[in-house]
N, C-alpha and C. Protein backbone atom coordinates (compact mmCIF):
# COMPACT_ATOMS: atom_id res chain seq x y z
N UNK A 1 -8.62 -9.81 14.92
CA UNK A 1 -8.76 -10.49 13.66
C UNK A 1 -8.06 -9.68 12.56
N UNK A 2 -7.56 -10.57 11.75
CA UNK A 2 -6.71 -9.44 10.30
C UNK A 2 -7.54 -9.57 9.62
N UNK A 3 -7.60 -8.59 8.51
CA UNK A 3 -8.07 -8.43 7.16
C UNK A 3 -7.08 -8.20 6.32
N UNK A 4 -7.36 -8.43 5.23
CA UNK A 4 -6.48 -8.58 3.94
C UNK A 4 -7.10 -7.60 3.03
N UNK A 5 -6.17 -7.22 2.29
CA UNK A 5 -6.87 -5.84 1.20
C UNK A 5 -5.70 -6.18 0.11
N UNK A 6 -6.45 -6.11 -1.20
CA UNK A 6 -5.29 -5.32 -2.38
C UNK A 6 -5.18 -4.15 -2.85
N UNK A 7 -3.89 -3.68 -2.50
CA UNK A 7 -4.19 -2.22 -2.92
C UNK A 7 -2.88 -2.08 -4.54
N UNK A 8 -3.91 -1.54 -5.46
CA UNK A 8 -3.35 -1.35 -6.41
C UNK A 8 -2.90 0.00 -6.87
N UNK A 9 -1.73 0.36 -7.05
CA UNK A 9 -1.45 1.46 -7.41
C UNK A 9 -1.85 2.61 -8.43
N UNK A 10 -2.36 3.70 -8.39
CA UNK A 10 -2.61 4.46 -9.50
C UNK A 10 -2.04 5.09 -10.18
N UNK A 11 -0.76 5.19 -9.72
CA UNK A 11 0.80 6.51 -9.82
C UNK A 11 1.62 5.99 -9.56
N UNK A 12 2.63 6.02 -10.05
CA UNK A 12 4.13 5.52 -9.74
C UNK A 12 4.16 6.01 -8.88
N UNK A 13 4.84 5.40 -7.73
CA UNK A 13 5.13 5.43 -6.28
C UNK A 13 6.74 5.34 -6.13
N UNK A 14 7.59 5.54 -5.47
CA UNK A 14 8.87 5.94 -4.94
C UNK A 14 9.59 6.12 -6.19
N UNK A 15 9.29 6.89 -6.46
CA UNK A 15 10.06 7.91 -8.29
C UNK A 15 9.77 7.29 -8.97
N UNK A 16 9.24 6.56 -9.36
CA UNK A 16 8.73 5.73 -10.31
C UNK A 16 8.98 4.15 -10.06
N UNK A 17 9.99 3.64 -9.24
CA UNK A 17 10.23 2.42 -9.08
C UNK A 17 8.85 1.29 -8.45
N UNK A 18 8.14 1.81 -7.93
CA UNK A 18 6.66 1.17 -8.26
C UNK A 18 5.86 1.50 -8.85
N UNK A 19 5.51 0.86 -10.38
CA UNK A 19 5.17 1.04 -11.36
C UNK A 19 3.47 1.61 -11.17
N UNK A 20 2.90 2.49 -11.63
CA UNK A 20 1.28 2.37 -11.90
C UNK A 20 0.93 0.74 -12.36
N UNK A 21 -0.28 0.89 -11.57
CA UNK A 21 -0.83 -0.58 -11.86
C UNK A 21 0.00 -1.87 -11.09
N UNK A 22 1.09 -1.58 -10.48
CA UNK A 22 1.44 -2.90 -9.42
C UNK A 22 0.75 -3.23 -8.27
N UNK A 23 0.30 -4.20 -8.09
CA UNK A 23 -0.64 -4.45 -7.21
C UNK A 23 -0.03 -5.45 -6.34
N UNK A 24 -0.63 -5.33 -4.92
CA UNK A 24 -0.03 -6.17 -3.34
C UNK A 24 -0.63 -6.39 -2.63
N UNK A 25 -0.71 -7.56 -1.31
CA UNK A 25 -1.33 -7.12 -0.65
C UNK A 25 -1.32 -7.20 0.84
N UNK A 26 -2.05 -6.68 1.60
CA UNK A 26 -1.79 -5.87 2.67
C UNK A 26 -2.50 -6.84 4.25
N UNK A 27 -2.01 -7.06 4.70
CA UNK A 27 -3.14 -7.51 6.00
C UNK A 27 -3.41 -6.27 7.40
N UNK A 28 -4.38 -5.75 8.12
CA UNK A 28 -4.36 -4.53 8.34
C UNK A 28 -5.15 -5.45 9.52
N UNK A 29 -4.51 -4.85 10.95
CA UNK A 29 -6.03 -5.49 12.17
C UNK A 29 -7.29 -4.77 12.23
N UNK A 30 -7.62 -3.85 11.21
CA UNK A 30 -8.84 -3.14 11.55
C UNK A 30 -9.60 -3.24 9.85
N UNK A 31 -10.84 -3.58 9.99
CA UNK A 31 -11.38 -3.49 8.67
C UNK A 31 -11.47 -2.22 7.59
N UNK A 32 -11.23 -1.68 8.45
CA UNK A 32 -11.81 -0.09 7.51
C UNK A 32 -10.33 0.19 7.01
N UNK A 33 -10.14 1.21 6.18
CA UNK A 33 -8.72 1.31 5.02
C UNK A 33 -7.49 1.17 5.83
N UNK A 34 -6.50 0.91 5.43
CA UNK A 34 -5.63 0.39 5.65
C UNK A 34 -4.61 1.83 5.95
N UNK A 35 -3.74 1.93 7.35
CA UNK A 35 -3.45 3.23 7.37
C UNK A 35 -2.16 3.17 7.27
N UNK A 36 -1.73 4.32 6.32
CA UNK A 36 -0.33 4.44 5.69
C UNK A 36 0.95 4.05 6.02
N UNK A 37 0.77 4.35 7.25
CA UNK A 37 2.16 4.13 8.45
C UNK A 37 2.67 2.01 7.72
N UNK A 38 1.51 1.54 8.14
CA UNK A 38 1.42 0.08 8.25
C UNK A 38 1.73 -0.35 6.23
N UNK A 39 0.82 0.88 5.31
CA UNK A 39 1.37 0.44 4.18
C UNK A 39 2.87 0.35 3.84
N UNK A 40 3.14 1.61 4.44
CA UNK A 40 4.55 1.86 4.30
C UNK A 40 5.62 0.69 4.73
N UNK A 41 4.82 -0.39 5.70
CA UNK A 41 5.96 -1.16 6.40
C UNK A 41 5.56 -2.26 5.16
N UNK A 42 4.23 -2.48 4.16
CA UNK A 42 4.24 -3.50 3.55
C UNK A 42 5.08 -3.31 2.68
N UNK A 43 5.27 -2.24 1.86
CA UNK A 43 5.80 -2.03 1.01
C UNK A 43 7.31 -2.20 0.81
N UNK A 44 7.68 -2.25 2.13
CA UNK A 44 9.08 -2.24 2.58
C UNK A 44 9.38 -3.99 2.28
N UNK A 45 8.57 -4.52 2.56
CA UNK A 45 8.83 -5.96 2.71
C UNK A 45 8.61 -6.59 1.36
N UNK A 46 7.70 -5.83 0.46
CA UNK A 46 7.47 -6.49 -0.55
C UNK A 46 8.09 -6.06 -1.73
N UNK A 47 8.86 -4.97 -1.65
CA UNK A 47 9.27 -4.46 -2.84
C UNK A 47 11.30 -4.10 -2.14
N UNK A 48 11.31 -3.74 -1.00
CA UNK A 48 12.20 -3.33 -0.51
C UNK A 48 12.98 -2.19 -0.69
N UNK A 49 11.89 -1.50 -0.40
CA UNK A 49 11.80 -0.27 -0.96
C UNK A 49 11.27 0.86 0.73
N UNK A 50 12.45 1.62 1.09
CA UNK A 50 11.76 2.79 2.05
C UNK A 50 11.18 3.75 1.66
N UNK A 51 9.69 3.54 1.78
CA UNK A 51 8.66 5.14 1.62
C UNK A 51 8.39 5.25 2.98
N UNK A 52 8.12 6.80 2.96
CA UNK A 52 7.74 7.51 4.43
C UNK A 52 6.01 7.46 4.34
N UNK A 53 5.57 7.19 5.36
CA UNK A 53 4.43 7.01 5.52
C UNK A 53 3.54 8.56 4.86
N UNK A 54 4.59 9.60 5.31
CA UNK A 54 3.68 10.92 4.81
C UNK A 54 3.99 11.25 3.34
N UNK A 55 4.68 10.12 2.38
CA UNK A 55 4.34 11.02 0.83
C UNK A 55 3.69 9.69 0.01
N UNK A 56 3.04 9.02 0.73
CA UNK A 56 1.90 7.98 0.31
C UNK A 56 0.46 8.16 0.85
N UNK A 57 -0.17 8.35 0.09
CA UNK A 57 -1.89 8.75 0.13
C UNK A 57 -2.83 7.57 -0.21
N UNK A 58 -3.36 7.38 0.76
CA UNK A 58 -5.14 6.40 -0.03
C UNK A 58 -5.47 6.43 -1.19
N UNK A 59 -5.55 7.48 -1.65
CA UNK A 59 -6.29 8.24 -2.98
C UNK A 59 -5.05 7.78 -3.95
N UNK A 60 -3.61 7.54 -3.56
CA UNK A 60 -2.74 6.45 -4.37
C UNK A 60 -2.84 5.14 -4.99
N UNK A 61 -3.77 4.46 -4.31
CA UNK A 61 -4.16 3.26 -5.11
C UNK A 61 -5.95 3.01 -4.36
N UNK A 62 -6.02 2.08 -5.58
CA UNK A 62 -7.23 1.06 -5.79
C UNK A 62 -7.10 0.30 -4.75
N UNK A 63 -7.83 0.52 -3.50
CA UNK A 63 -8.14 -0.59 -2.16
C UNK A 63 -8.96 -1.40 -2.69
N UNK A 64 -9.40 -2.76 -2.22
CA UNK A 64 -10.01 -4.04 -2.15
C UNK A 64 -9.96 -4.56 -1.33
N UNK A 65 -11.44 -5.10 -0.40
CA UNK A 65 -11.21 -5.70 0.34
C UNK A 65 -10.73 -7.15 0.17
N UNK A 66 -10.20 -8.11 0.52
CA UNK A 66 -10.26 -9.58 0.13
C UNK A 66 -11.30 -10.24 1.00
């Protein structure tokens, strides 16, 4: 089963080109937080933008479940 989450940013993310406060969202197959590797591929798709899974942190944005 997927789950869906919004995760909103707290910090500019890839040098600043994702702004604090841009918010997205994520579908993850496991309920519990959403793990970086897999953010990293959303982010890719939604902004088109390559971040490495290891200089993005949880503690980077505001999770929500949907």
């Amino acid at each position: 089963m997927a789950y869906a989450f919004k995760l909103t940013t707290k910090q500019p993310i890839a040098g600043g080109k994702i702004p604090k406060g841009a918010s997205f969202q994520h579908i993850e197959q496991s309920s519990t937080a959403p793990q970086m590797s897999n953010v990293a591929k959303t982010i890719k798709s939604a902004f088109g933008l390559e971040v490495s899974s290891s200089a993005i942190s949880s503690s980077y944005f505001d999770i929500q479940k949907l």
